[in-house]
Protein backbone atom coordinates (compact mmCIF):
# COMPACT_ATOMS: atom_id res chain seq x y z
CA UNK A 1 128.11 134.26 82.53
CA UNK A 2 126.44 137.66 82.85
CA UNK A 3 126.82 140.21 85.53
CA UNK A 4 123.63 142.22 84.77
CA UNK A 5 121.62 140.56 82.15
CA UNK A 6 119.27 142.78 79.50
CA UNK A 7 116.08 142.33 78.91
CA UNK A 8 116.16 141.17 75.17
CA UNK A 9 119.11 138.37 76.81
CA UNK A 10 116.70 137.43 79.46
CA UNK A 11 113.81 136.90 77.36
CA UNK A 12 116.23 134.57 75.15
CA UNK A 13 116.41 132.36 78.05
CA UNK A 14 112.54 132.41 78.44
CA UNK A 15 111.54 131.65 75.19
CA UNK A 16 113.39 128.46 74.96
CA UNK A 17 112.86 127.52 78.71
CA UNK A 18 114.67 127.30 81.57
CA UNK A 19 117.99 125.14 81.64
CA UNK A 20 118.95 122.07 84.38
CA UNK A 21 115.40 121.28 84.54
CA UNK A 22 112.98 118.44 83.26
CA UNK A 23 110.16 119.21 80.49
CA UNK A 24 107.85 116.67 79.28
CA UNK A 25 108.70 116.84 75.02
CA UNK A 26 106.23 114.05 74.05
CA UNK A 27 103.98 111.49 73.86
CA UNK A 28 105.43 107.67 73.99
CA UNK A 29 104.38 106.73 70.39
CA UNK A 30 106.06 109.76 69.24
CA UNK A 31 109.45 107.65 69.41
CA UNK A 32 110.14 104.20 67.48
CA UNK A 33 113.59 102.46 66.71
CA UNK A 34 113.28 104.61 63.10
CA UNK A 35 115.17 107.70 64.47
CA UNK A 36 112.97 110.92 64.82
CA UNK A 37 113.88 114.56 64.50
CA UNK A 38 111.94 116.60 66.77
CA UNK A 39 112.58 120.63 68.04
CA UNK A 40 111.90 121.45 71.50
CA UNK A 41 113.50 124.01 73.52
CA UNK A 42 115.76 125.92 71.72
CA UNK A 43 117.45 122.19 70.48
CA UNK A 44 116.94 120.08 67.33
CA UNK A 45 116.54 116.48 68.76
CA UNK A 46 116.96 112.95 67.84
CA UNK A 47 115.23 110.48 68.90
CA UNK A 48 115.02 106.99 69.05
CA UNK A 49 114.82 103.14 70.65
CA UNK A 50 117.19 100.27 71.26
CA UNK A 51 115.39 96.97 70.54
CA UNK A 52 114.58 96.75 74.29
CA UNK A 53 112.48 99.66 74.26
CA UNK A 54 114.38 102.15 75.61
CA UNK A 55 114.93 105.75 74.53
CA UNK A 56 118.09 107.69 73.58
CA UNK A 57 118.12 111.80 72.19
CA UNK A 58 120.81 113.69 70.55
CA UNK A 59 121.73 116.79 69.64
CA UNK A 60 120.77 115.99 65.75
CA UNK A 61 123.76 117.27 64.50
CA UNK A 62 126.44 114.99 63.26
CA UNK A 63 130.13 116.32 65.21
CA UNK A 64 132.05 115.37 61.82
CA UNK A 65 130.09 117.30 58.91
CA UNK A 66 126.70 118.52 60.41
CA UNK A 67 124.43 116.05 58.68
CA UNK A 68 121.21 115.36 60.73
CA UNK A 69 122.02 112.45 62.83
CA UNK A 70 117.88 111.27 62.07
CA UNK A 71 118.99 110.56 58.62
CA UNK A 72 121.12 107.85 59.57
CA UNK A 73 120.77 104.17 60.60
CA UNK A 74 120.24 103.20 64.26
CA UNK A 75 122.91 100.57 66.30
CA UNK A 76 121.21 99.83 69.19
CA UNK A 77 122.14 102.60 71.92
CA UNK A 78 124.00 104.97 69.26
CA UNK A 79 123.44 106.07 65.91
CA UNK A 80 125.43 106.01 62.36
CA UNK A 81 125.41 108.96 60.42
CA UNK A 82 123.96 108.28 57.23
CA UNK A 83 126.75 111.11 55.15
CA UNK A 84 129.93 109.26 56.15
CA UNK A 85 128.87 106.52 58.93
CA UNK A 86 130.19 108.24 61.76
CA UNK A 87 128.94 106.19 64.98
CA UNK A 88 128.16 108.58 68.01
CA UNK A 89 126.96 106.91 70.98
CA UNK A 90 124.01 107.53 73.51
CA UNK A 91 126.39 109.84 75.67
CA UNK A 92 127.26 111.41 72.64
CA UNK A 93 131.17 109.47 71.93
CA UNK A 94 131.96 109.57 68.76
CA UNK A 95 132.17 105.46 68.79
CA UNK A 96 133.55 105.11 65.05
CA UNK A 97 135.24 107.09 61.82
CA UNK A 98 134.75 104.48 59.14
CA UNK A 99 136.54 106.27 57.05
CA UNK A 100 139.46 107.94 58.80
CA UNK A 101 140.07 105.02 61.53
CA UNK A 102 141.98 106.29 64.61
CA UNK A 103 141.69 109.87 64.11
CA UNK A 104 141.13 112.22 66.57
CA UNK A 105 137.73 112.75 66.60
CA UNK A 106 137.34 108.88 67.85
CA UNK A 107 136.76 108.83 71.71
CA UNK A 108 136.09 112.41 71.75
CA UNK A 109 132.66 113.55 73.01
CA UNK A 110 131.62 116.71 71.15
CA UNK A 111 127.57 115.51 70.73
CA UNK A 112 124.88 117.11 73.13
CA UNK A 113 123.36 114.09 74.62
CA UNK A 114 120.44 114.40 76.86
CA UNK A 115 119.07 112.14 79.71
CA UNK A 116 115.07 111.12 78.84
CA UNK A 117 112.62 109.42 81.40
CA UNK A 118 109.49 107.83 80.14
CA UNK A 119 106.04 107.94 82.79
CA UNK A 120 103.06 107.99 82.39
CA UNK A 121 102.68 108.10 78.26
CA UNK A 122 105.39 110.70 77.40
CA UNK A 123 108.60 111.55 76.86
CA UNK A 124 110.34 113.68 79.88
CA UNK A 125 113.97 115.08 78.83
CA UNK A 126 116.81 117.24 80.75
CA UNK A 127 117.16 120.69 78.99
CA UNK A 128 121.02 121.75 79.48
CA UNK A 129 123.24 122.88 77.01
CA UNK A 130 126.02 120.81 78.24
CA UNK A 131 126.60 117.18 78.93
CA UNK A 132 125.71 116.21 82.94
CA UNK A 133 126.81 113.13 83.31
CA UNK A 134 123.85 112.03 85.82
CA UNK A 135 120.44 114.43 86.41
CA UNK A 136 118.44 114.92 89.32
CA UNK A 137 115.14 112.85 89.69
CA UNK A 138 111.72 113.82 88.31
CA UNK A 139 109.68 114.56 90.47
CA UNK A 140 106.08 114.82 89.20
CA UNK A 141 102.87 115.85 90.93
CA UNK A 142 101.52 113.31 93.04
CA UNK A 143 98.27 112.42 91.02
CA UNK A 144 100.63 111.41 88.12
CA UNK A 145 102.80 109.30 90.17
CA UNK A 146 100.24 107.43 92.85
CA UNK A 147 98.29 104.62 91.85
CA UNK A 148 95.22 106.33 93.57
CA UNK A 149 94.14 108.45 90.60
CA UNK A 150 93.48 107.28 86.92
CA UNK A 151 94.84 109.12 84.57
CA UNK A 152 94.65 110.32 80.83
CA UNK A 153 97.10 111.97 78.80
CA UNK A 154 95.68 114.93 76.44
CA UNK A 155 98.59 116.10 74.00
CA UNK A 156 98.28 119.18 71.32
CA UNK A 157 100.65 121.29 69.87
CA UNK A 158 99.15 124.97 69.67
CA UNK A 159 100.92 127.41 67.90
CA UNK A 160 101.44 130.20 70.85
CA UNK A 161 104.29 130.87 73.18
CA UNK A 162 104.63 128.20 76.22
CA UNK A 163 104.07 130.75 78.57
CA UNK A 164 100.75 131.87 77.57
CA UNK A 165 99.51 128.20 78.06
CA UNK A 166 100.91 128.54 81.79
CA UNK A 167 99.27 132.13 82.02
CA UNK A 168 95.88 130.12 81.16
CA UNK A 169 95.95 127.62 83.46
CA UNK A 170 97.05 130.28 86.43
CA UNK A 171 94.06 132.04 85.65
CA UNK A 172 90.94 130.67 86.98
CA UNK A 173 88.08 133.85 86.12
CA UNK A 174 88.57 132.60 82.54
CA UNK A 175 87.00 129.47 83.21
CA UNK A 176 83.57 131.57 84.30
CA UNK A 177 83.68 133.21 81.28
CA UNK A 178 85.58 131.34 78.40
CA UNK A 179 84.15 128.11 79.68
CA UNK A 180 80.59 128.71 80.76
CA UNK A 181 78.81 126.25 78.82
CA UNK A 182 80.62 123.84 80.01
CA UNK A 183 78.73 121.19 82.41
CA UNK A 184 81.62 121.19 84.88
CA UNK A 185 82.09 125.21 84.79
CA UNK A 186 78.81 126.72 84.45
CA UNK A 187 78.00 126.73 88.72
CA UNK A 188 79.20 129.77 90.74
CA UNK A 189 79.63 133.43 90.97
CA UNK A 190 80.88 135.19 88.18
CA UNK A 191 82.84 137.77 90.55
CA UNK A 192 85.37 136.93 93.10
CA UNK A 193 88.36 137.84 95.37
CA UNK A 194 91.39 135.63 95.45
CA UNK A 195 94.13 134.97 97.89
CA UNK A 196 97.81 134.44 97.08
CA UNK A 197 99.61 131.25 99.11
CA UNK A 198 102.95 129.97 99.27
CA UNK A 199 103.09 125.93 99.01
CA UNK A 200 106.71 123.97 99.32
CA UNK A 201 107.47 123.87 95.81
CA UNK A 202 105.79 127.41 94.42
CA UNK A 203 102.36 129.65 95.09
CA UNK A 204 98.77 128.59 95.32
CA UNK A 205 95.86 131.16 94.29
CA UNK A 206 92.28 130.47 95.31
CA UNK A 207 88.96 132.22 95.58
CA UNK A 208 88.54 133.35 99.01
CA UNK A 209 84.94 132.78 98.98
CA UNK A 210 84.56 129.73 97.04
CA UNK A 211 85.72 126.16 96.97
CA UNK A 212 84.76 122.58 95.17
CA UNK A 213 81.99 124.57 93.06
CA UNK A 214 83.88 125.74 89.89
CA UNK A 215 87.79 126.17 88.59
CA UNK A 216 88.32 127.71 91.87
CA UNK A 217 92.02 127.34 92.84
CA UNK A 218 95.15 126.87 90.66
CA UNK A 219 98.71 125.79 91.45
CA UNK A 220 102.35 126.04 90.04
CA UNK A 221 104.78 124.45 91.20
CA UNK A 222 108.64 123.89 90.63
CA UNK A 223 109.87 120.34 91.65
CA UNK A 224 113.10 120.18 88.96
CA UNK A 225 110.20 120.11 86.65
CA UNK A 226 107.67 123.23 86.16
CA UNK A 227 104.03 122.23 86.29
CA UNK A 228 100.55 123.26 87.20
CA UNK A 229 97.41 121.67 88.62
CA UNK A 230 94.09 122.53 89.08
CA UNK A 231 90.47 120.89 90.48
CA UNK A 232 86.69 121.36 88.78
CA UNK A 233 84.46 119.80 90.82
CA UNK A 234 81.94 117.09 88.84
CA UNK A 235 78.17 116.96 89.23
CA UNK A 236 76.54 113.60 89.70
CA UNK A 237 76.52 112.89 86.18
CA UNK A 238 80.52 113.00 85.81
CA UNK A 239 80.20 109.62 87.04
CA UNK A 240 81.72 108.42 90.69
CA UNK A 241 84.88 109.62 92.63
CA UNK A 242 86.42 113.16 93.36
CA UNK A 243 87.11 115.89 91.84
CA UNK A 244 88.25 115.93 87.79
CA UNK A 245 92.00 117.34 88.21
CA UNK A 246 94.65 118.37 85.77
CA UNK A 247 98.21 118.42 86.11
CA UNK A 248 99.66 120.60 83.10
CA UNK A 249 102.72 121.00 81.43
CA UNK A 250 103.92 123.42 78.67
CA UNK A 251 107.19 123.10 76.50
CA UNK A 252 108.73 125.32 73.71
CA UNK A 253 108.72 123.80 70.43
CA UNK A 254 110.11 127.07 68.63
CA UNK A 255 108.99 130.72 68.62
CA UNK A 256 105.23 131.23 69.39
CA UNK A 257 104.62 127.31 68.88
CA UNK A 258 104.34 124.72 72.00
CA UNK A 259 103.76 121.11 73.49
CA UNK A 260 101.07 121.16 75.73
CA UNK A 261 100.29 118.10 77.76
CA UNK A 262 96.95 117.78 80.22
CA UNK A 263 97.31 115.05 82.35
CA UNK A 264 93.49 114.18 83.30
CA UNK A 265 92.87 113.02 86.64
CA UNK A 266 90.42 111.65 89.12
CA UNK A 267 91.32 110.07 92.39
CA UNK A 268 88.74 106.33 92.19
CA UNK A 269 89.71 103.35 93.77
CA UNK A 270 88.24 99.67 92.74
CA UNK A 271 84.94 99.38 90.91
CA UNK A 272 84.60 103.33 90.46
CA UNK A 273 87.78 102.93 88.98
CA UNK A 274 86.70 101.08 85.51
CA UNK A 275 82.86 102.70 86.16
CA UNK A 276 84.74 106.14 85.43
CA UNK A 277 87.03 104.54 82.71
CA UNK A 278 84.26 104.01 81.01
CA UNK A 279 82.21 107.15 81.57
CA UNK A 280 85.37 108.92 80.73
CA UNK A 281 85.59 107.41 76.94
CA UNK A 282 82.57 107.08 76.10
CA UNK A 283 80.78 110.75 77.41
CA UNK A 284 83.22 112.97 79.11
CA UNK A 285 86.36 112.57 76.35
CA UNK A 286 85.01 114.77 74.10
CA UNK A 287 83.69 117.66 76.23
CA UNK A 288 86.85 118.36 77.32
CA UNK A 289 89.04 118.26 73.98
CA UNK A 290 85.51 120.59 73.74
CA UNK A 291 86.90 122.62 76.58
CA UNK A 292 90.49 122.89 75.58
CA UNK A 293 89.76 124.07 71.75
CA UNK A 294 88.42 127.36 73.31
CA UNK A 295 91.70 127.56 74.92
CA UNK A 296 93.77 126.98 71.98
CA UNK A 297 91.63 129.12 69.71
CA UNK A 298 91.55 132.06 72.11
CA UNK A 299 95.61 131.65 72.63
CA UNK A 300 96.18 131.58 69.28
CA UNK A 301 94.31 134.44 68.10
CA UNK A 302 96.41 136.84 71.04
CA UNK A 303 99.53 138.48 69.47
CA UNK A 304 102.88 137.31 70.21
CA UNK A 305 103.14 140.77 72.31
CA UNK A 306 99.81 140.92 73.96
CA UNK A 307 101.36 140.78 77.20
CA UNK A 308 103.07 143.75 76.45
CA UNK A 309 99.62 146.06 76.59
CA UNK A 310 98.22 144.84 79.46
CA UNK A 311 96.22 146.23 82.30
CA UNK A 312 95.70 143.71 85.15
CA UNK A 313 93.84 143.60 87.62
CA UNK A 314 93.36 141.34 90.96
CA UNK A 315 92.28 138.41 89.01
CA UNK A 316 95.59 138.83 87.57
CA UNK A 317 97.83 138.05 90.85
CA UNK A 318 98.87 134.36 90.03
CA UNK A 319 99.64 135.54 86.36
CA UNK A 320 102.19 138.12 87.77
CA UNK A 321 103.73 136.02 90.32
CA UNK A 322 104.41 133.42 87.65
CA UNK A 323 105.84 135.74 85.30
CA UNK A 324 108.36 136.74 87.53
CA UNK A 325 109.30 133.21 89.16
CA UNK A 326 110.44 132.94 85.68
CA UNK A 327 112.07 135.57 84.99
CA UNK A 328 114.09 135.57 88.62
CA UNK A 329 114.81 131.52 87.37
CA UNK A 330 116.46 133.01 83.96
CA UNK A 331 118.48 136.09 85.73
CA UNK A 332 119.85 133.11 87.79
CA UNK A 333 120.72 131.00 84.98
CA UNK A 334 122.87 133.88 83.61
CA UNK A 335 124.24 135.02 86.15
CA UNK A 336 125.30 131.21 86.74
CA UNK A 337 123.62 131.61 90.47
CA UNK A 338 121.02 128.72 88.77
């Protein structure tokens, strides 16, 4: 615990995300019963299914020598090291030392283990550093969790920090710009004032002038899980229903490299539902991976300090806020007041 963290021990914390919350890490197919190894968030995970299905992750690290705990053979809900068969369980018990029986390190629990949840096509795991014995819920933004809105998953990896994907989506003047050729983005004014709102769960910011005609609000919320959501209003041709929404979701993989997931949305009930399945796949799927490559590209092309030699401006309100919801988050986590 720290009484007055520094800067360089505070941006520690922030590059490999906040502890004692939920991240999405990734998609479904990602994990089989063949044991993956996988680095998110400061950790180097294994994964991996029982024969029912369900999902297990480790610290992969083997507690006797080190070995990578992917290399070895899966046992149902634990794992066998493939150096010297040392079973560790899904809680992270060592299970079984084949080869010193009874010894100490038997019943001892000296493996990370961390609690997963699987909606909506991907992967959702507790980040902590230690082993909680039972996590709060997740608690997801409504359109992933009602059965009013379809829903598509969109998973990349970009090779940026996390945080710069979250500065994008709290940023909705970049859609005017970055965007304009886009069907659903090209309507609007190019200029506009924003105002600031607090919601239960974090801050909304939204044109004051201008509403269902562009990217004109964004949200971020924290529910135990850190996520953002947005509306773009569809023209006749997007096909029936609402607005096209996006819940978002950003994840560390390692320094300047992330998982970003774009939950695609759209609230259609009954025969709309399947009309805009359709639409979706077969005309609309590709303009928006369209979309989202100018994101990545112009992400990727920002140095790792741009943020450092900036001069905002009002556009910029949501961006600051959100920078410093963080931060206050990882001044709490070591000062152990998180």
């Amino acid at each position: 615990m720290t009484t007055n963290p520094s800067d360089v021990e505070v941006e520690k914390v922030l590059a490999n995300g906040i502890q004692n919350r939920w991240y999405a890490i990734c998609p479904s197919s990602f994990v089989q019963q063949t044991p993956v190894s996988l680095r998110r968030l400061g950790h180097k995970i294994v994964l991996w299914r029982d024969a029912d299905g369900t999902p297990y992750a480790l610290e992969d690290h083997c507690p006797h020598r080190g070995a990578p705990l992917s290399a070895g053979v899966p046992l149902g809900n634990r794992l066998a090291c493939g150096y010297h068969g040392v079973e560790v369980d899904c809680k992270g018990v060592v299970i079984s030392v084949p080869g010193s029986p009874g010894c100490k390190l038997e019943g001892s629990r000296p493996t990370l283990a961390f609690h997963l949840k699987e909606a909506h096509g991907a992967i959702f795991m507790y980040n902590s550093y230690t082993n909680v014995d039972e996590p709060p819920p997740l608690v997801l933004p409504q359109e992933l969790d009602s059965d009013e809105y379809e829903k598509f998953l969109c998973y990349l990896e970009w090779d940026c920090d996390y945080r710069y994907v979250l500065d994008n989506v709290m940023d909705p003047m970049h859609g005017t710009f970055l965007h304009k050729q886009s069907h659903s983005m090209a309507a609007g004014a190019r200029a506009a004032k924003f105002d600031l709102r607090d919601t239960e769960h974090g801050f909304s910011f939204e044109k004051s002038a201008q509403r269902d005609v562009n990217f004109d609000w964004t949200e971020f919320a924290d529910t135990g899980i850190q996520w953002a959501r947005l509306d773009i209003p569809y023209p006749k041709s997007g096909g029936p229903g609402g607005s096209f929404g996006i819940a978002a979701f950003a994840t560390p993989i390692r320094e300047n490299e992330s998982a970003v997931f774009f939950w695609r949305n759209r609230k259609v009930s009954g025969w709309q539902r399947d009309a805009w399945r359709f639409l979706y796949k077969n005309r609309l799927e590709a303009r928006h991976w369209a979309v989202v490559e100018q994101d990545r590209v112009i992400l990727e092309v920002m140095e790792p300090d741009a943020n450092k030699r900036e001069h905002l401006y009002q556009h910029d309100v949501a961006v600051t806020r959100l920078r410093r919801t963080l931060r206050q988050l990882a001044i709490a986590q070591l000062t152990g007041k998180n």
